[in-house]
Protein backbone atom coordinates (compact mmCIF):
# COMPACT_ATOMS: atom_id res chain seq x y z
CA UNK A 1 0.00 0.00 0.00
CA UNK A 2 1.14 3.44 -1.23
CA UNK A 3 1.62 5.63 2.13
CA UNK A 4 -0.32 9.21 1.17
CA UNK A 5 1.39 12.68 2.50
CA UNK A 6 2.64 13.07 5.66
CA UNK A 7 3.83 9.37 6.76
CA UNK A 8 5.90 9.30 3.12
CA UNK A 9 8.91 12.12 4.12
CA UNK A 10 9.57 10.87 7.18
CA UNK A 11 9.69 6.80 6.23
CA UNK A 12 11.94 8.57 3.64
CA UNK A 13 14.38 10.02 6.25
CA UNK A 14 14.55 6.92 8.19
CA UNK A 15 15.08 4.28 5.08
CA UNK A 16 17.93 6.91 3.58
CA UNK A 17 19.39 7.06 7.44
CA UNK A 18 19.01 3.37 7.75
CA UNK A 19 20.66 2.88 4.45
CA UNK A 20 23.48 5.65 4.90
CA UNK A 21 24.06 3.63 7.79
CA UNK A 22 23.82 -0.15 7.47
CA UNK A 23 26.68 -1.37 9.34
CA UNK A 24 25.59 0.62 12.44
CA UNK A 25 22.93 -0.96 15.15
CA UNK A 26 20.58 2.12 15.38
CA UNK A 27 17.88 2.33 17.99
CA UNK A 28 13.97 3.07 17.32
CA UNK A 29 14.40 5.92 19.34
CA UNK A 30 17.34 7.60 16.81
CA UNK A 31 15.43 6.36 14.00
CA UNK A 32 12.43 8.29 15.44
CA UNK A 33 14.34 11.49 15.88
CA UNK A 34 15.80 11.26 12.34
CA UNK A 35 11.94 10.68 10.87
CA UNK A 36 10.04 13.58 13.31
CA UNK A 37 7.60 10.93 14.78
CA UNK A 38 7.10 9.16 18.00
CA UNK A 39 8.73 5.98 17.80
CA UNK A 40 5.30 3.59 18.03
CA UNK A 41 4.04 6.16 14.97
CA UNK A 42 7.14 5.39 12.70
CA UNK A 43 7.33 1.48 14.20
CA UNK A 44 3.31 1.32 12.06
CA UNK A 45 4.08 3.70 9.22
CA UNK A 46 7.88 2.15 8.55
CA UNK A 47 6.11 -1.44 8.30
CA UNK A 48 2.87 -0.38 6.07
CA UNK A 49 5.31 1.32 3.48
CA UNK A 50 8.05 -1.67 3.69
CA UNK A 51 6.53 -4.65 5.17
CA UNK A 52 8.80 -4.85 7.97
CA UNK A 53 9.61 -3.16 11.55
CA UNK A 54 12.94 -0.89 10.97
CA UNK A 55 15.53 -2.87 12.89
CA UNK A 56 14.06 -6.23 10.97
CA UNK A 57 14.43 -4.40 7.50
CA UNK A 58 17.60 -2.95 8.24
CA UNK A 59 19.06 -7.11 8.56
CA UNK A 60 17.36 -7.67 5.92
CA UNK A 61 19.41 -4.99 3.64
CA UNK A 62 22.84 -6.26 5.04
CA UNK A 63 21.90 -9.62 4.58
CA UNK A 64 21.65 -8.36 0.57
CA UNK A 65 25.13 -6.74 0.63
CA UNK A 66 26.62 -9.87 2.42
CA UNK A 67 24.97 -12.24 -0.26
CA UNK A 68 26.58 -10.13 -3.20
CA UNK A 69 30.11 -9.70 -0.78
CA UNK A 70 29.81 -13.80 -0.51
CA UNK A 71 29.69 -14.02 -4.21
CA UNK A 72 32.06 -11.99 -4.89
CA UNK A 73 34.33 -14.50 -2.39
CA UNK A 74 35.27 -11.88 0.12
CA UNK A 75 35.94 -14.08 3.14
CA UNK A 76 32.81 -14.54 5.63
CA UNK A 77 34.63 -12.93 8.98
CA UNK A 78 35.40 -9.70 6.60
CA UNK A 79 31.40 -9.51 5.42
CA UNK A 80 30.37 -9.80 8.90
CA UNK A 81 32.94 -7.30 10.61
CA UNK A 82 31.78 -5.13 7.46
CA UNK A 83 27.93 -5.16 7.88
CA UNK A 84 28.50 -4.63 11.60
CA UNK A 85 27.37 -7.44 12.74
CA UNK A 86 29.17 -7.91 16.31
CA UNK A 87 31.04 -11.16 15.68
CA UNK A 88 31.20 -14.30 13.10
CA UNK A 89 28.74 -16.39 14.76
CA UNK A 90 26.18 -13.93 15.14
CA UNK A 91 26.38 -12.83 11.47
CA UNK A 92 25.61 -16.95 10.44
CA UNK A 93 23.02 -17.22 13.00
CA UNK A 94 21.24 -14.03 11.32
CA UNK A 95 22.35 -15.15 7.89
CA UNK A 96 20.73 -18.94 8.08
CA UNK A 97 17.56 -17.45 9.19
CA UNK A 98 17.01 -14.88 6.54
CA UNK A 99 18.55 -17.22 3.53
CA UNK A 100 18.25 -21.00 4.72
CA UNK A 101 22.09 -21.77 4.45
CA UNK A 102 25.03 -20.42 6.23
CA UNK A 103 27.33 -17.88 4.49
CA UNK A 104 29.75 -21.27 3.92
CA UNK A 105 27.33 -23.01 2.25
CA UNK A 106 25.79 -19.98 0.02
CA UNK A 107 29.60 -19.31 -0.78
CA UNK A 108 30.41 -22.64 -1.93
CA UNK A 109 27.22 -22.92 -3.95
CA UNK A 110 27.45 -19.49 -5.67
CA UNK A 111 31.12 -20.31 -6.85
């Protein structure tokens, strides 16, 4: 669903800050400040426009950029520290549950 007028700039702001800033953990209360709305406001505008709660989308992006780093062979602890993600194990953990295989296995199979 198309978001009309005023709920459009400011899930603008906070994709282009979540973007600008992918390997960083931001908090719904920065993201709120960054968009101009309460936090539970942006938490139900941020999902109607992208089908998922901020932090949840955010993964989702780096997830993307670690499938295409993967591909491109750069080695798995390098993608992780990269994308932010605190250490190795966390970075499979959130990998396998967003693509079904861990960074190993998509590696080996994209080759």
């Amino acid at each position: 669903p198309q978001l009309q007028g005023k709920s459009f700039e400011p899930t603008q702001r906070a994709y282009e800050y979540l973007m600008d800033n992918i390997s960083e953990n931001i908090s719904l209360h920065q993201l709120s400040v960054v968009a101009r709305l309460s936090a539970y406001h942006l938490l139900r505008v941020f999902r109607e426009r992208f089908g998922l709660p901020p932090h949840t989308f955010q993964v989702q992006q780096r997830i993307n950029i670690a499938k295409r780093m993967l591909a491109d062979r750069i080695p798995i602890v390098q993608v992780a520290f990269e994308l932010g993600f605190s250490d190795q194990s966390h970075f499979t953990k959130k990998f396998k549950t967003f693509v079904g295989a861990t960074p190993r296995q998509y590696q080996l199979a994209n080759r």
